[in-house]
Protein backbone atom coordinates (compact mmCIF):
# COMPACT_ATOMS: atom_id res chain seq x y z
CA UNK A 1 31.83 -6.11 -11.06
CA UNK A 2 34.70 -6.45 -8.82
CA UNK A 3 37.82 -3.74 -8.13
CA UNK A 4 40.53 -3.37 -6.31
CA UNK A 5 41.21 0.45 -6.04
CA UNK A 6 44.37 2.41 -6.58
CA UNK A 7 46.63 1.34 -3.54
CA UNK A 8 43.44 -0.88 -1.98
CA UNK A 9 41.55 2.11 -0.47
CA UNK A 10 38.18 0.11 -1.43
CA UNK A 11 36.94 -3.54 -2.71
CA UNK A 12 34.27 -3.40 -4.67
CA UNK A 13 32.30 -6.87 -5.13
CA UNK A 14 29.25 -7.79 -6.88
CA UNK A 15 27.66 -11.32 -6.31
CA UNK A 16 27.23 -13.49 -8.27
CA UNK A 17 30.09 -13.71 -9.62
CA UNK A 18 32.50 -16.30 -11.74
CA UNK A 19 34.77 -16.88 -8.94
CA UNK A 20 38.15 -14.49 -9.75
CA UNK A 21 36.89 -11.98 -6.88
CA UNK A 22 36.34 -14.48 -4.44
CA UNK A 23 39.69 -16.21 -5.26
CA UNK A 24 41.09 -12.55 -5.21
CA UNK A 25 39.89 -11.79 -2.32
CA UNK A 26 41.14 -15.05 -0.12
CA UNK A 27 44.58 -14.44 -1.46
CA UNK A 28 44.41 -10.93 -0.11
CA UNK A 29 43.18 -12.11 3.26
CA UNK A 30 46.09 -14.29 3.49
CA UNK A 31 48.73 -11.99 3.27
CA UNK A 32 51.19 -11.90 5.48
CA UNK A 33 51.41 -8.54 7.74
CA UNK A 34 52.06 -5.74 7.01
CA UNK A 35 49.10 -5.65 4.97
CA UNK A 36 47.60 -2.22 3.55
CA UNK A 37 43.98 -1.85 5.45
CA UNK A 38 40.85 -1.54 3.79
CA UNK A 39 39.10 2.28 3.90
CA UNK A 40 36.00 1.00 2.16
CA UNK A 41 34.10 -2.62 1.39
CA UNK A 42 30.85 -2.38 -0.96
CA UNK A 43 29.20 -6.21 -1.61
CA UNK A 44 26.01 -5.95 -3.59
CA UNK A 45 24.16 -8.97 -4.45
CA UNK A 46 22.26 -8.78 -7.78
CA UNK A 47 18.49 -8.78 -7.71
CA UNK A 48 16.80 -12.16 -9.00
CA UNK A 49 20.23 -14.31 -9.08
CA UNK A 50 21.14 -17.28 -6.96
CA UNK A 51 24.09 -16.66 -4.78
CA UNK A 52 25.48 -19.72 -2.13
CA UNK A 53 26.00 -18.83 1.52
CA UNK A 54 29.22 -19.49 1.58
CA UNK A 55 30.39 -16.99 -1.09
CA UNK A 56 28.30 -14.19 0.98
CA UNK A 57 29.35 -15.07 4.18
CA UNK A 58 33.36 -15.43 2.38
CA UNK A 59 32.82 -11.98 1.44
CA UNK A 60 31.88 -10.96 4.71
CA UNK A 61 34.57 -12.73 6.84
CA UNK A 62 37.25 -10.92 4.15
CA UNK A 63 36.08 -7.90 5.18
CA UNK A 64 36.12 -8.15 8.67
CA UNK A 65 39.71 -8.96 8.45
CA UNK A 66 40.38 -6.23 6.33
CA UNK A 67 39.34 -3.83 9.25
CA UNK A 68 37.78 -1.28 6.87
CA UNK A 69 36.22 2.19 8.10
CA UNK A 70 32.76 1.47 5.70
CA UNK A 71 30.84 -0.87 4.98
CA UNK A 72 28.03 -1.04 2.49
CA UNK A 73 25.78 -4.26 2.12
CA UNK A 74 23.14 -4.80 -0.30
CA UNK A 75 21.35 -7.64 -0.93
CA UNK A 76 18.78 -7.39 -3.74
CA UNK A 77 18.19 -11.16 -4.14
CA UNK A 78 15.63 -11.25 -1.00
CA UNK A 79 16.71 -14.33 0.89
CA UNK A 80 18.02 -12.43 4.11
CA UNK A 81 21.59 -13.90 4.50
CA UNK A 82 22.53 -12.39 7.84
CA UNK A 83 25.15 -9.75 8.66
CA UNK A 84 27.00 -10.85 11.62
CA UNK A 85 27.90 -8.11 13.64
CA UNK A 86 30.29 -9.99 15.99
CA UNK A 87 32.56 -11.30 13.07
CA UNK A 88 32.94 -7.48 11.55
CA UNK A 89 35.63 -4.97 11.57
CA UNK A 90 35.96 -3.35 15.29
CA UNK A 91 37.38 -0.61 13.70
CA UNK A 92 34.27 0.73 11.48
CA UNK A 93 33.24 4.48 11.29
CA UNK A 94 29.79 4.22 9.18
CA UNK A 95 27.81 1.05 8.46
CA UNK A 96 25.29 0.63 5.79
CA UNK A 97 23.23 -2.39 5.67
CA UNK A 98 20.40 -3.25 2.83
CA UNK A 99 18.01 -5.91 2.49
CA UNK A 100 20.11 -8.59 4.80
CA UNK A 101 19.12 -10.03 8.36
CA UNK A 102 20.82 -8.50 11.24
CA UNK A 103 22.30 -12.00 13.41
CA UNK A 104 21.92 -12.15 17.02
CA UNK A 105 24.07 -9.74 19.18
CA UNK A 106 23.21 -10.74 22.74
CA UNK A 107 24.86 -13.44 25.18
CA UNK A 108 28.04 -14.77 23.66
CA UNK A 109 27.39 -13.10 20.44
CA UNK A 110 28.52 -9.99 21.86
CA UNK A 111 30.51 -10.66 25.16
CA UNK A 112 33.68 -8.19 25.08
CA UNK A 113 32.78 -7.05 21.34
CA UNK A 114 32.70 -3.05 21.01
CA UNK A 115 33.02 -0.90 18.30
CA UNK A 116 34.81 2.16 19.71
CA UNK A 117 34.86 4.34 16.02
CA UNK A 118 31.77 3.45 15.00
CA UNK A 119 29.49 6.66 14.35
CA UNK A 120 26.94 5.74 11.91
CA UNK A 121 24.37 3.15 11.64
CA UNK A 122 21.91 2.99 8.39
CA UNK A 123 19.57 -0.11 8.23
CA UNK A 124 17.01 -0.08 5.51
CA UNK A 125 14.40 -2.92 4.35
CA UNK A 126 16.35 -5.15 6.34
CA UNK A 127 15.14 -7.73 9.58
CA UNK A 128 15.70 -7.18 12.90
CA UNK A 129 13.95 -9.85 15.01
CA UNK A 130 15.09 -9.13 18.41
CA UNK A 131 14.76 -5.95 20.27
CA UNK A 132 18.05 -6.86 22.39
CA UNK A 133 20.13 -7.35 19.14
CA UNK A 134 19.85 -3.65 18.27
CA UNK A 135 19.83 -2.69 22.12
CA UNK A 136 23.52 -4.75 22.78
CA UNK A 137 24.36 -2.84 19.43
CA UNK A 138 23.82 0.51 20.08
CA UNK A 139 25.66 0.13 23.73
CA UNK A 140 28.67 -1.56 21.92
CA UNK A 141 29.48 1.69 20.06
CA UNK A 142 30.17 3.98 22.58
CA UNK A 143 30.42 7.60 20.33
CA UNK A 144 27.39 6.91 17.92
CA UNK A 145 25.69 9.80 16.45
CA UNK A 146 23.59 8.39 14.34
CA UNK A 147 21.25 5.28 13.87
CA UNK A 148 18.88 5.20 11.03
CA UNK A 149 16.49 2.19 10.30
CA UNK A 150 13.81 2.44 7.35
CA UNK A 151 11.44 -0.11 6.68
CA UNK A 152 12.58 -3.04 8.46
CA UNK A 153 8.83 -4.64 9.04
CA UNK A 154 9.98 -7.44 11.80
CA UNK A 155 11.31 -5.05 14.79
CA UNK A 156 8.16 -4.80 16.95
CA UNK A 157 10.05 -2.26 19.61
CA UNK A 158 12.93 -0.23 19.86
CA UNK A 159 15.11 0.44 22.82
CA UNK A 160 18.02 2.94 22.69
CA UNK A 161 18.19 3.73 26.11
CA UNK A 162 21.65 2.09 26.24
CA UNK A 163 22.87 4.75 23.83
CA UNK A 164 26.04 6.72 24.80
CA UNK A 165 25.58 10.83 25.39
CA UNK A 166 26.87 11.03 21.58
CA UNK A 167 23.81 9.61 19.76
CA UNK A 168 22.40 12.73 18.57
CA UNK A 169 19.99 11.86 15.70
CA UNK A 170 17.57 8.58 15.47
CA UNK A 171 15.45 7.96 12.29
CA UNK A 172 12.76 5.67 12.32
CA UNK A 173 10.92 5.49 8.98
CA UNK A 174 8.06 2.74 7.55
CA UNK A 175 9.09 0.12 10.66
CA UNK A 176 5.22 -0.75 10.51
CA UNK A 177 5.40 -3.42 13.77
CA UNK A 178 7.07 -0.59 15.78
CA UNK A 179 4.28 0.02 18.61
CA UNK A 180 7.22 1.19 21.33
CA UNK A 181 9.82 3.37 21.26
CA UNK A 182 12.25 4.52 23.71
CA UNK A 183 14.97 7.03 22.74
CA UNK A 184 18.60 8.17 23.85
CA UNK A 185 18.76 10.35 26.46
CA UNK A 186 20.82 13.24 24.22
CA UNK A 187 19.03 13.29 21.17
CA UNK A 188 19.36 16.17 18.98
CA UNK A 189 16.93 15.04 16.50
CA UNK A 190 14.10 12.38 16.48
CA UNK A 191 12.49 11.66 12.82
CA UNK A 192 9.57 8.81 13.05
CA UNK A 193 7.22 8.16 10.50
CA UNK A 194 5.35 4.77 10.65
CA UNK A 195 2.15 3.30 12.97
CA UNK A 196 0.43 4.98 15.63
CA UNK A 197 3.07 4.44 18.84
CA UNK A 198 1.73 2.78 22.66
CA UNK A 199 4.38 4.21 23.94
CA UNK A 200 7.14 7.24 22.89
CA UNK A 201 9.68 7.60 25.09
CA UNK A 202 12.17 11.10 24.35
CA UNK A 203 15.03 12.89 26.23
CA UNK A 204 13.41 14.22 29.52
CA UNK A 205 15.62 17.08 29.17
CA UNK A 206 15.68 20.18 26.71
CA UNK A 207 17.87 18.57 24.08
CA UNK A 208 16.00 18.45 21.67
CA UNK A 209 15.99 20.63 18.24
CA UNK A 210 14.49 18.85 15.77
CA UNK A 211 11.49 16.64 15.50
CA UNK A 212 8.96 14.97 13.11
CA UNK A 213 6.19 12.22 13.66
CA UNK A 214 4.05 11.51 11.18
CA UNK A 215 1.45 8.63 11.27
CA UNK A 216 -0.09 6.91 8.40
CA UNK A 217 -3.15 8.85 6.52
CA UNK A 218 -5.31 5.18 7.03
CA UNK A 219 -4.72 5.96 10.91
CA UNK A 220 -6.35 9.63 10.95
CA UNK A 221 -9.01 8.66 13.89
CA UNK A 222 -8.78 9.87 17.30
CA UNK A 223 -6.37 8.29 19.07
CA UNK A 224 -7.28 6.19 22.27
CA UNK A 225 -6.25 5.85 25.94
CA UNK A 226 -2.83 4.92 24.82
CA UNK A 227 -1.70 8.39 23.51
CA UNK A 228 1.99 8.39 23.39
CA UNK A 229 1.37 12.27 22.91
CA UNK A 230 0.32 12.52 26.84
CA UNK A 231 3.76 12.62 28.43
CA UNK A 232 6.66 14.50 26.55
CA UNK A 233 9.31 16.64 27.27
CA UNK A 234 10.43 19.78 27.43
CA UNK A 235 10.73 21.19 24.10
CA UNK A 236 12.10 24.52 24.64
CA UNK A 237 14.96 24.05 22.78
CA UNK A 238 13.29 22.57 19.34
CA UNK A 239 13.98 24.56 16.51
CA UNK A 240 12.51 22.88 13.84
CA UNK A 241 8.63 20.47 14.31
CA UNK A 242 6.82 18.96 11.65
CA UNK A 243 3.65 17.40 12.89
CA UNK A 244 1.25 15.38 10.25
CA UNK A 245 -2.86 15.74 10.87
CA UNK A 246 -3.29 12.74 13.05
CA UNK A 247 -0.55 13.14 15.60
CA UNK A 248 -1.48 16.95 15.35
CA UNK A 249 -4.38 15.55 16.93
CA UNK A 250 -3.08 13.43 19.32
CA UNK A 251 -1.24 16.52 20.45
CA UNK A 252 -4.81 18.45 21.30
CA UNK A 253 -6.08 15.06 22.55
CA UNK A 254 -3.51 14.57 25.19
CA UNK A 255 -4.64 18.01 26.13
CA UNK A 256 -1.14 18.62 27.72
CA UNK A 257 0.56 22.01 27.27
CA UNK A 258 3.69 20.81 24.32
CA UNK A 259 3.21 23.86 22.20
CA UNK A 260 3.38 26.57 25.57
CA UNK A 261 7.51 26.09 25.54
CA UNK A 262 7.96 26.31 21.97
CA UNK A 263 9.81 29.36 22.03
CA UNK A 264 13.32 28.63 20.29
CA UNK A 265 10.54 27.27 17.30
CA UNK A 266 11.98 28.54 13.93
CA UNK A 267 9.67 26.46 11.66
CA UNK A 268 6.77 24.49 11.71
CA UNK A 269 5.50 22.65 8.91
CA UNK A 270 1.98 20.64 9.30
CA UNK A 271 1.04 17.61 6.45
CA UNK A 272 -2.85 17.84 6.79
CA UNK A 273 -4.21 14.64 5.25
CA UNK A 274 -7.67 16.37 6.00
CA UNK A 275 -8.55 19.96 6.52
CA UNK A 276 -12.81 19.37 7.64
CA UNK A 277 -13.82 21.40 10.48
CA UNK A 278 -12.23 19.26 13.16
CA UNK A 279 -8.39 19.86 11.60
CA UNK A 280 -9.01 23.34 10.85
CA UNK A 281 -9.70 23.63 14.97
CA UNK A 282 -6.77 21.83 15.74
CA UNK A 283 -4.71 24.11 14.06
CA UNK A 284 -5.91 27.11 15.59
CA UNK A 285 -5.81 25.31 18.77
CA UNK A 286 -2.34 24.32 18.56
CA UNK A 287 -1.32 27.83 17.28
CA UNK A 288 -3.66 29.52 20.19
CA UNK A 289 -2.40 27.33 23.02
CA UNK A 290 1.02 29.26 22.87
CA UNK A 291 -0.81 32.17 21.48
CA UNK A 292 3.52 33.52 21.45
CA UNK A 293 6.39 32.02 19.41
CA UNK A 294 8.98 34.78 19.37
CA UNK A 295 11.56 33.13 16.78
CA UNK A 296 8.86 31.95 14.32
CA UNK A 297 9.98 32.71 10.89
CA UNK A 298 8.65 29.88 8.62
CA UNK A 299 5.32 28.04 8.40
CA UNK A 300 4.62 25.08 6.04
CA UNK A 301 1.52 23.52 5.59
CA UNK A 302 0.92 20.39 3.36
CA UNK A 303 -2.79 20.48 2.20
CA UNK A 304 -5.14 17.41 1.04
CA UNK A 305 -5.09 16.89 -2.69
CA UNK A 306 -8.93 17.05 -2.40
CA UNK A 307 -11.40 19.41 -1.67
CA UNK A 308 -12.82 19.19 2.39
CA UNK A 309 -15.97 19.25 3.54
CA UNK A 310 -17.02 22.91 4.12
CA UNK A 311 -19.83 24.13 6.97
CA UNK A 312 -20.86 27.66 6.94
CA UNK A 313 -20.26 28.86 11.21
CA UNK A 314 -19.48 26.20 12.39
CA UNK A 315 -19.13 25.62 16.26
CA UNK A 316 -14.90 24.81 15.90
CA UNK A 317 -15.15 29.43 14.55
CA UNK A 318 -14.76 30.79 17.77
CA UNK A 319 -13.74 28.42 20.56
CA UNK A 320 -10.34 29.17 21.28
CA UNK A 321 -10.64 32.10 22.73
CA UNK A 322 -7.54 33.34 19.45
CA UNK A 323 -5.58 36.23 20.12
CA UNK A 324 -5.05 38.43 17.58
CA UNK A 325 -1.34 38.22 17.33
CA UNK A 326 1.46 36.33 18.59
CA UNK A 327 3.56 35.66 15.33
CA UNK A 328 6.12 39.14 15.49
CA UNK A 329 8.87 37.21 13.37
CA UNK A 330 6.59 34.90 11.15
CA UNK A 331 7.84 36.31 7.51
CA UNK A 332 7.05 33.23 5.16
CA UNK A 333 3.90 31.14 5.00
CA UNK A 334 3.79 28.45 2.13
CA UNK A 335 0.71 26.22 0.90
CA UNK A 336 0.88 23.19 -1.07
CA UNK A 337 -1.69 21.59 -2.86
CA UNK A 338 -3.83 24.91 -2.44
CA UNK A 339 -7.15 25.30 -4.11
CA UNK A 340 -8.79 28.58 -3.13
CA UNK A 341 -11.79 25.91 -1.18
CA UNK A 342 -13.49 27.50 1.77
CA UNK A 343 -11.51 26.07 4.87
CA UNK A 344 -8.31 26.75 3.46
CA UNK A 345 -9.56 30.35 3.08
CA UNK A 346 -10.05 30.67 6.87
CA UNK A 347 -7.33 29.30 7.61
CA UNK A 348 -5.40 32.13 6.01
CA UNK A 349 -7.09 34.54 7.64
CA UNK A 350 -6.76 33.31 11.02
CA UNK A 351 -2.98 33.65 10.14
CA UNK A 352 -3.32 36.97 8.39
CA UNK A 353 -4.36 38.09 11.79
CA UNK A 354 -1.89 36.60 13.94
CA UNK A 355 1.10 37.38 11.67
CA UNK A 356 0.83 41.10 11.41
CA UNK A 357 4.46 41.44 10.30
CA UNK A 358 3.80 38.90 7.39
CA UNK A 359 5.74 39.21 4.17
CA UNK A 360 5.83 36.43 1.97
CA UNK A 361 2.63 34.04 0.60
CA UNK A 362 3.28 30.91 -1.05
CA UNK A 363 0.63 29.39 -2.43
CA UNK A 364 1.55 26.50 -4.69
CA UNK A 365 -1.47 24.85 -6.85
CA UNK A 366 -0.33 22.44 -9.10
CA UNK A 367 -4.06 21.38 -10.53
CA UNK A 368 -6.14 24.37 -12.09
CA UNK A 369 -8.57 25.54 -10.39
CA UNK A 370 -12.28 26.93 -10.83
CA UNK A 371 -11.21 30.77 -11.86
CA UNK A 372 -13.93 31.99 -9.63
CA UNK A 373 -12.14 30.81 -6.65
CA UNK A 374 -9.12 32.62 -6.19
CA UNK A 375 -11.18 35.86 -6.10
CA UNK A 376 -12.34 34.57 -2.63
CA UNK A 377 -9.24 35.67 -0.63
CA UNK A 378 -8.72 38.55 0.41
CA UNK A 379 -4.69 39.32 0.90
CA UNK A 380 -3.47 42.13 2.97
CA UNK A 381 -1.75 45.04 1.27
CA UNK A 382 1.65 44.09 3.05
CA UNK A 383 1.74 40.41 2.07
CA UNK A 384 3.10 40.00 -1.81
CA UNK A 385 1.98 36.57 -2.68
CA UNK A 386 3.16 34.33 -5.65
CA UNK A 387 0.77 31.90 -6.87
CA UNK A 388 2.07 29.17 -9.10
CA UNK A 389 1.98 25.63 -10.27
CA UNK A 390 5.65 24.83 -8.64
CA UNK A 391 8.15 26.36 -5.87
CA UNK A 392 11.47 25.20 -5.15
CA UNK A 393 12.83 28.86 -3.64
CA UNK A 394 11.37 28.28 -0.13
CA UNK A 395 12.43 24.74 1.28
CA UNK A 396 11.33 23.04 4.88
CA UNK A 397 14.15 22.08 6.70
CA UNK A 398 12.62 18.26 6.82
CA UNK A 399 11.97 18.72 2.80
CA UNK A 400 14.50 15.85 2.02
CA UNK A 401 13.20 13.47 4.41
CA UNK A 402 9.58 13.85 2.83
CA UNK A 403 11.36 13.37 -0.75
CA UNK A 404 12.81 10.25 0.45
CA UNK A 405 9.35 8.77 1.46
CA UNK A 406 7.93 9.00 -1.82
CA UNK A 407 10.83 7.74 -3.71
């Protein structure tokens, strides 16, 4: 598929191909000025079919003379042919790169090469063998705002710190080598999902609003002496946390004070791989350290598929010390996978008697369950609950981002 767009706005290429785009495409390049500018340059390369260097790398040095604003690459045939960042247009505004190898950017690879438009960065399933590459890459684009990598299993540590103050979002999702991160110093909002991190490095200030780490569910032990969870910042500002099980615990491990300065928090949502004894206290814990979140209007939590181990009076009952508020604003509570077991139950009611103000139950059960069980909870007179297979009225804000890891 190849196209040349009404007035040239975008080139569309698809490799391989039998040779009238390429040819196309190198009279184009040799035009003499003036020369209408490329908007937009899409190259996919076709899963499963042999495609020569050369016509890649053609296709690549055509757009980089073309100047365009985007650039999407995607390379389905799995052999890595490298993007060269030095030999692209300086005067991109989002780039989009798929399955290709990011060259080296550091030495003379980059010497007195900036991109002064460019604002987005999206790297997914692609490699990234030097830290320094993406660390020269992010300082060369002085008003980035946002730098998204997914899956790109070679990058071992990422360093943003040379970020300008206009990189307000960073993504890191299924980079399973990633054991260190360090941030930019504005971020708005930090999304990581991936290995347990060594080190975790955020904005020492109060920037930020939004924030979710989740760790795998094979990775649900205790974490160690390394607890990226025991320094981080002030959080005063966040607006929106989602926290999986594990680094819920590695919050109550670090034993530091996160959740006492959560008080701009609008919504939490927790994705509880487990809810035994032990998560059941960490959730009280974490909602009793604060024991006050004034703008609290939305809590999500993600439950197991399976049934948990359930111990009558157990030891993790009483040892917070909960108050029996706390919650004035919380309106909405919503429950996935719910199945009316026992821990689940108490749960609820240690919310039922912090959120006195309580409105709205969600409780969404998509397996049937025994019909003897829902007659074990107990609902206050205030709350009007809906009970169903399937919700879509009530969204968390980091719903999408969830949808995208399972597709």
């Amino acid at each position: 598929m190849y196209g040349l767009y009404w007035r040239d706005v975008a080139v569309d290429v698809e490799l391989p191909t039998d040779g009238d785009a390429l040819s196309k495409l190198e009279e184009r390049a040799g035009q003499q000025e003036p020369k209408r500018r490329l908007r937009y340059f899409f190259l996919l390369v076709v899963e499963r079919k042999n495609v020569q260097r050369e016509y890649f790398n053609s296709c690549l040095e055509y757009a980089g003379k073309c100047s365009p604003e985007v650039i999407h690459i995607s390379d389905r045939g799995g052999a890595g042919r490298k993007f060269k960042m030095h030999l692209t247009s300086k005067q991109l505004v989002r780039l989009s790169l798929i399955g290709v190898a990011l060259g080296h950017f550091q030495g003379k690879f980059c010497e007195g090469v900036s991109f002064p438009t460019l604002e987005e960065i999206h790297i997914k399933n692609s490699t990234i063998n030097k830290m320094d590459d993406l660390k020269n890459l992010v300082g060369a684009c002085p008003i980035l705002r946002v730098l998204d990598l997914r899956g790109c299993k070679t990058i071992t540590q990422i360093d943003v710190d040379t970020a300008g103050e206009h990189l307000m979002s960073l993504t890191v999702m299924d980079c399973e080598r990633v054991r260190r991160l360090t941030a930019g110093k504005h971020l708005r909002s930090f999304r990581y999902s991936g290995n347990i991190l060594t080190s975790l490095s955020l904005p020492d200030n109060d920037s930020l609003a939004d924030l979710f780490i989740g760790f795998p569910r094979s990775q649900s032990t205790t974490p160690g002496p390394e607890n990226s969870f025991k320094r981080l910042p002030d959080l005063s500002n966040l607006t929106f946390l989602t926290l999986c099980s594990t680094s819920l615990r590695a919050v109550t491990v670090a034993g530091n004070t996160i959740q006492t300065n959560l008080r701009s928090l609008r919504e939490l949502q927790l994705l509880m791989f487990k809810l035994e004894p032990i998560n059941l206290s960490d959730v009280r814990r974490f909602l009793n350290t604060c024991g006050y979140y004034p703008q609290l209007t939305k809590l999500f939590v993600q439950l197991p598929e399976r049934d948990c181990t359930y111990t009558e009076n157990t030891s993790s009952e009483n040892v917070e010390g909960e108050q029996q508020d706390g919650f004035e604003k919380l309106d909405v509570v919503k429950m996935t996978n719910f199945k009316y077991d026992w821990n689940e139950i108490r749960l609820l009611q240690f919310l039922f008697k912090k959120a006195k103000l309580l409105q709205k139950l969600i409780l969404v059960r998509p397996i049937p369950v025994p019909v003897d069980r829902p007659f074990r909870l107990q609902v206050p007179a205030n709350v009007q609950l809906t009970d169903c297979a399937d919700d879509s009225t009530v969204k968390s804000f980091h719903s999408e981002l969830l949808t995208s890891k399972t597709n």
